[in-house]
PDB file of N, CA and C in Angstrom:
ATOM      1  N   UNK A   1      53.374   2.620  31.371  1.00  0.00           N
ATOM      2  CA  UNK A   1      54.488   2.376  30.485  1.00  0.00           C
ATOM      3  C   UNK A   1      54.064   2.410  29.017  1.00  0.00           C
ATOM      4  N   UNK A   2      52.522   1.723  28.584  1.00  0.00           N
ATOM      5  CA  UNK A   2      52.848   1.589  27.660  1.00  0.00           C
ATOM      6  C   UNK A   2      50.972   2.638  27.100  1.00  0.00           C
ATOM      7  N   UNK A   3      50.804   3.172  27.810  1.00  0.00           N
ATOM      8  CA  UNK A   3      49.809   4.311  27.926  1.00  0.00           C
ATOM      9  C   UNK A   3      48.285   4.128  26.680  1.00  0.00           C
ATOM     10  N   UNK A   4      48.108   2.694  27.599  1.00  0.00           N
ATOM     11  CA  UNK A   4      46.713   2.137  26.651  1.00  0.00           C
ATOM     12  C   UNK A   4      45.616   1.248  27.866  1.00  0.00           C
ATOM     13  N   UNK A   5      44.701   0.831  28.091  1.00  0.00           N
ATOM     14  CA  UNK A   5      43.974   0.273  28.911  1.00  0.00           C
ATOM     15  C   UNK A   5      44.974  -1.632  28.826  1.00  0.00           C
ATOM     16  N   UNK A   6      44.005  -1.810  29.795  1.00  0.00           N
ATOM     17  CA  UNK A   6      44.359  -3.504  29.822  1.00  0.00           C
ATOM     18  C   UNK A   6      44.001  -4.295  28.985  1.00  0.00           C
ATOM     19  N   UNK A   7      42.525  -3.996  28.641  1.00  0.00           N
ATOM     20  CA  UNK A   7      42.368  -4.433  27.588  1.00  0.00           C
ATOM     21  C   UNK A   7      42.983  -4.127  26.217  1.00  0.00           C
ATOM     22  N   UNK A   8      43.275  -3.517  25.979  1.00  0.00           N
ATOM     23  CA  UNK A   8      44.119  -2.973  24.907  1.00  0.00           C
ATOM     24  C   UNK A   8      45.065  -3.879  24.738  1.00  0.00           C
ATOM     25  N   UNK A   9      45.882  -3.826  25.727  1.00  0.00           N
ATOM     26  CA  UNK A   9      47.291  -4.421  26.065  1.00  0.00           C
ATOM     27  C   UNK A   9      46.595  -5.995  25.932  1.00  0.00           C
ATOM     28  N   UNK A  10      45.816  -6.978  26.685  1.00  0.00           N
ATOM     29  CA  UNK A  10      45.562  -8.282  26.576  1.00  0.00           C
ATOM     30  C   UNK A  10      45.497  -8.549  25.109  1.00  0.00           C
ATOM     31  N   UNK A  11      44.590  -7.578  24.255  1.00  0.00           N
ATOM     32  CA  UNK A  11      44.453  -7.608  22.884  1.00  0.00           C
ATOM     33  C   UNK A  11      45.931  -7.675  21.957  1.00  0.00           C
ATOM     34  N   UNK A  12      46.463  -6.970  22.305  1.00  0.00           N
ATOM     35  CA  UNK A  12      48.144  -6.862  22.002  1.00  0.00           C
ATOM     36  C   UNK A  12      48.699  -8.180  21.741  1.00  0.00           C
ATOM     37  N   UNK A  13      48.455  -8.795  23.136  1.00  0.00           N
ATOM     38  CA  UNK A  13      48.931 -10.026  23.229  1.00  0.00           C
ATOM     39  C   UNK A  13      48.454 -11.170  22.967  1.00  0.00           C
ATOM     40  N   UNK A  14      47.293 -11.289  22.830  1.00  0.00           N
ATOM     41  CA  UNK A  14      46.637 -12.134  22.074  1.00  0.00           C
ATOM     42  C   UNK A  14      46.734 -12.251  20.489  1.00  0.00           C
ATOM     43  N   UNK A  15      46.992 -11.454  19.469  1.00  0.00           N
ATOM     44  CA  UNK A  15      47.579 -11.227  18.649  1.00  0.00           C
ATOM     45  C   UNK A  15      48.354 -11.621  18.200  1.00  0.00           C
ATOM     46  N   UNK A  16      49.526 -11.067  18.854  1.00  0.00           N
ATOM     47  CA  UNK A  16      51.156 -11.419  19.229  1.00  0.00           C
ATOM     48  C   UNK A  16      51.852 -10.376  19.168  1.00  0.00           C
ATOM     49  N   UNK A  17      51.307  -9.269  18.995  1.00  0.00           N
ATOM     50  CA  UNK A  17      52.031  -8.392  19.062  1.00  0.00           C
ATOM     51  C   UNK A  17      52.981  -8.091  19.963  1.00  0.00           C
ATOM     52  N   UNK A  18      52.785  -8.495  21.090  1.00  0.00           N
ATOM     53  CA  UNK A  18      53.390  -8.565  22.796  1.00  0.00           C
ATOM     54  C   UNK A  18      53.774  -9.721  22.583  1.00  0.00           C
ATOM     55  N   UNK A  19      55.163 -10.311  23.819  1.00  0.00           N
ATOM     56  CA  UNK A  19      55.101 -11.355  24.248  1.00  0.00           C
ATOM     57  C   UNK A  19      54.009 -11.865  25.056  1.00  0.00           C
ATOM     58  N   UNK A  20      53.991 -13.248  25.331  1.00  0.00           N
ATOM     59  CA  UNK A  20      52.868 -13.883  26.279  1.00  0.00           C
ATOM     60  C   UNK A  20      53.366 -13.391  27.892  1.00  0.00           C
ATOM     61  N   UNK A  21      52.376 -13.554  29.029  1.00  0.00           N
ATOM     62  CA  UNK A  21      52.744 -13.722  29.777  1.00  0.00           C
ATOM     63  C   UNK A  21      53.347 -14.778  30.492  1.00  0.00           C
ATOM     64  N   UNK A  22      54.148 -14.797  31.780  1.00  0.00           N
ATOM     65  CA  UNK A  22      54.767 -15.792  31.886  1.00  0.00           C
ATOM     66  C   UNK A  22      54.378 -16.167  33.756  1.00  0.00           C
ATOM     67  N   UNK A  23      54.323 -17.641  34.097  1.00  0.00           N
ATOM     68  CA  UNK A  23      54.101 -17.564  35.805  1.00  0.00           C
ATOM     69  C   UNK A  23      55.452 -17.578  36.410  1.00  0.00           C
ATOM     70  N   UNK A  24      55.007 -16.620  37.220  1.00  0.00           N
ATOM     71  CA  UNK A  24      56.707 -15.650  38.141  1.00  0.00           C
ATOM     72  C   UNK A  24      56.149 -16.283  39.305  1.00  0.00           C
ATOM     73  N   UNK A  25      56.268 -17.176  40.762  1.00  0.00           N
ATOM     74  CA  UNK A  25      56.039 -17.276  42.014  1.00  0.00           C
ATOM     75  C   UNK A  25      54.384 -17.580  41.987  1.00  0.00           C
ATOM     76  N   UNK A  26      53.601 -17.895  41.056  1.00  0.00           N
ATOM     77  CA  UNK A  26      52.146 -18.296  41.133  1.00  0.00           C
ATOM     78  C   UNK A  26      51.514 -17.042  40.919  1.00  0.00           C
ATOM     79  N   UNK A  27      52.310 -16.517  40.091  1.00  0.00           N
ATOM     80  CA  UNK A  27      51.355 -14.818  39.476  1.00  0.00           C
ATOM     81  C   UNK A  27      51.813 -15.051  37.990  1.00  0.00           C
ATOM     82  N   UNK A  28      51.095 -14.343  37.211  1.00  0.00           N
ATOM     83  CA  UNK A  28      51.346 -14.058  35.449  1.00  0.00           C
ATOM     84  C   UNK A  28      51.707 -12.630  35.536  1.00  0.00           C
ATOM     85  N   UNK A  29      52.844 -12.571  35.575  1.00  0.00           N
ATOM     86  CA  UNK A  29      53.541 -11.226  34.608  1.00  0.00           C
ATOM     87  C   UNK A  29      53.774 -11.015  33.276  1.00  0.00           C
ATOM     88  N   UNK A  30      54.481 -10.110  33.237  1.00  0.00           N
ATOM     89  CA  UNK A  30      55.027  -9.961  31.717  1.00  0.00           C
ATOM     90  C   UNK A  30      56.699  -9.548  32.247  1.00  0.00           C
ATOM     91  N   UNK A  31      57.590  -9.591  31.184  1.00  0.00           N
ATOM     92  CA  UNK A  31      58.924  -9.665  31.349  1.00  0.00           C
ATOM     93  C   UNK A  31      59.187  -7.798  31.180  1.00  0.00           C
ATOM     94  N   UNK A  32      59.545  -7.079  31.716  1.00  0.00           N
ATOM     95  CA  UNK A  32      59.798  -5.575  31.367  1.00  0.00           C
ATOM     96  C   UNK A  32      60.846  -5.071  30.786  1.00  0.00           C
ATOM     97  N   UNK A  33      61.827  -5.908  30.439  1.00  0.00           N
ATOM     98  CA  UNK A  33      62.916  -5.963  29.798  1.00  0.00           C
ATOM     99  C   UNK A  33      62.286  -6.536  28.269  1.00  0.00           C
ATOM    100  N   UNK A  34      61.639  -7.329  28.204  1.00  0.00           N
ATOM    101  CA  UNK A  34      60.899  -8.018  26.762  1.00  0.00           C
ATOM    102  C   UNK A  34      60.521  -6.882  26.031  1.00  0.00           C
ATOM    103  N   UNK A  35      59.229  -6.188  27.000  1.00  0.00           N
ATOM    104  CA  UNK A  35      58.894  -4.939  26.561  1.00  0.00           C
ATOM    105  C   UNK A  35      59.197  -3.724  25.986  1.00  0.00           C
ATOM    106  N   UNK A  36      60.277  -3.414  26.898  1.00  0.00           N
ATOM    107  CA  UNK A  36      60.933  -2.421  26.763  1.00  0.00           C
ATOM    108  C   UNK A  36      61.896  -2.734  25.150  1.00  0.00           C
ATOM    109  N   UNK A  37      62.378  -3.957  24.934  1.00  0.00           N
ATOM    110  CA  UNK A  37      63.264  -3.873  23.643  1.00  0.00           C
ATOM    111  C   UNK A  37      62.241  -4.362  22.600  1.00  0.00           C
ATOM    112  N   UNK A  38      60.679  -4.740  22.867  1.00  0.00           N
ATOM    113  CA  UNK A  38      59.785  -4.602  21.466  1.00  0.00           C
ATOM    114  C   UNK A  38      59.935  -3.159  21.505  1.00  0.00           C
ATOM    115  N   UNK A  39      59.360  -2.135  22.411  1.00  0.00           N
ATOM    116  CA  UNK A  39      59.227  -1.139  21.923  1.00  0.00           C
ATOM    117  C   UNK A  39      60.389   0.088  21.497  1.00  0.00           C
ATOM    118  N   UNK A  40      61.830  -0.578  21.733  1.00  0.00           N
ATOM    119  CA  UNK A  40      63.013   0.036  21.700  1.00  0.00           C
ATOM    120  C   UNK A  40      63.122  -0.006  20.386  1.00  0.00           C
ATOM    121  N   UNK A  41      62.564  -1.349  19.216  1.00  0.00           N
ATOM    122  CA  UNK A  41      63.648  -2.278  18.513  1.00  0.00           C
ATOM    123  C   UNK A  41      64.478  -2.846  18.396  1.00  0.00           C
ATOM    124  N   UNK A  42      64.920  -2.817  19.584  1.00  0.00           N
ATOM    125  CA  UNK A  42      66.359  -3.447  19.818  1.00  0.00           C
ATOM    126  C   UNK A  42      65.652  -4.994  19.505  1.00  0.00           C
ATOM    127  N   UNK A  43      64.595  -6.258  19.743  1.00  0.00           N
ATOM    128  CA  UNK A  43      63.619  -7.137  19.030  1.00  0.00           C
ATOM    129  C   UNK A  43      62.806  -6.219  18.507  1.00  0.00           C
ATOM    130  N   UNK A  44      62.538  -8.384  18.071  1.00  0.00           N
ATOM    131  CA  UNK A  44      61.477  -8.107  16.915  1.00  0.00           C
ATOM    132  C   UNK A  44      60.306  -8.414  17.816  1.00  0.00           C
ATOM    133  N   UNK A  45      59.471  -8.230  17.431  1.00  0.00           N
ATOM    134  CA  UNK A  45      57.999  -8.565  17.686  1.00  0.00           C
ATOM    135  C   UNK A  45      57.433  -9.360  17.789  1.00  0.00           C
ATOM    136  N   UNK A  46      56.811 -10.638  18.654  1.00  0.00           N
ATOM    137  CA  UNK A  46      56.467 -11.854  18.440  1.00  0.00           C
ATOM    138  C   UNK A  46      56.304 -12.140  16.753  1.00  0.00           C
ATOM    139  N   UNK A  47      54.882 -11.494  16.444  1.00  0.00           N
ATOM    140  CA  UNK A  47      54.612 -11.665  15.154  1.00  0.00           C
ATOM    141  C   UNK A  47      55.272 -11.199  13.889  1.00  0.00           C
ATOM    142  N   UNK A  48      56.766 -10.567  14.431  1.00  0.00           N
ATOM    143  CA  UNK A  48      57.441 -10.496  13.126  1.00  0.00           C
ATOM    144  C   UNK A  48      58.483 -11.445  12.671  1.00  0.00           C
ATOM    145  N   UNK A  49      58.480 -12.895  13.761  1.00  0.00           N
ATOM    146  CA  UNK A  49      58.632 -13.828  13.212  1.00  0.00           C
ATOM    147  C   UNK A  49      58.309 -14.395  12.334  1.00  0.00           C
ATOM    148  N   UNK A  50      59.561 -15.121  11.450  1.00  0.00           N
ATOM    149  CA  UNK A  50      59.094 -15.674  10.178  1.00  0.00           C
ATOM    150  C   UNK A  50      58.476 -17.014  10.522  1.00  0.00           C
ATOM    151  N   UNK A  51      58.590 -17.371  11.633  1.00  0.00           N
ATOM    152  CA  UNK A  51      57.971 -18.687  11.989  1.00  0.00           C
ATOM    153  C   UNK A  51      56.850 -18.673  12.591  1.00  0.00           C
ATOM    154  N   UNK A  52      56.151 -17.401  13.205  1.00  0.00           N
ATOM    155  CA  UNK A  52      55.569 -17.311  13.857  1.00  0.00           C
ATOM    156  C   UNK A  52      53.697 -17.865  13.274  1.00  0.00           C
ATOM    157  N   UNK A  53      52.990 -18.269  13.902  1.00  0.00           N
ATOM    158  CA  UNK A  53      52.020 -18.811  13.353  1.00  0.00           C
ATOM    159  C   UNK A  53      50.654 -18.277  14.029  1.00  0.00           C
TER     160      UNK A  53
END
């Protein structure tokens, strides 16, 4: 989907560039709908919060 390694992507999110992951049934996903509208624009970006820290 988003055509970079894992690490890449963990880095992303550690950042904030990504949302965090979240526990779904005792697994860590990520939301694919979250994703899909950072990279749409339809949102903003974790870190393009003005609150964001």
């Amino acid at each position: 989907m988003l055509d970079m390694t894992a690490s890449e992507f963990r880095d992303l999110v550690s950042r904030g560039a990504l949302p965090p992951a979240k526990p779904i049934g005792g697994t860590i996903r990520w939301c694919v709908a979250e994703l899909e509208a950072i990279l749409s624009g339809a949102t903003k970006r974790p870190e393009d919060d003005e609150d964001f820290e």
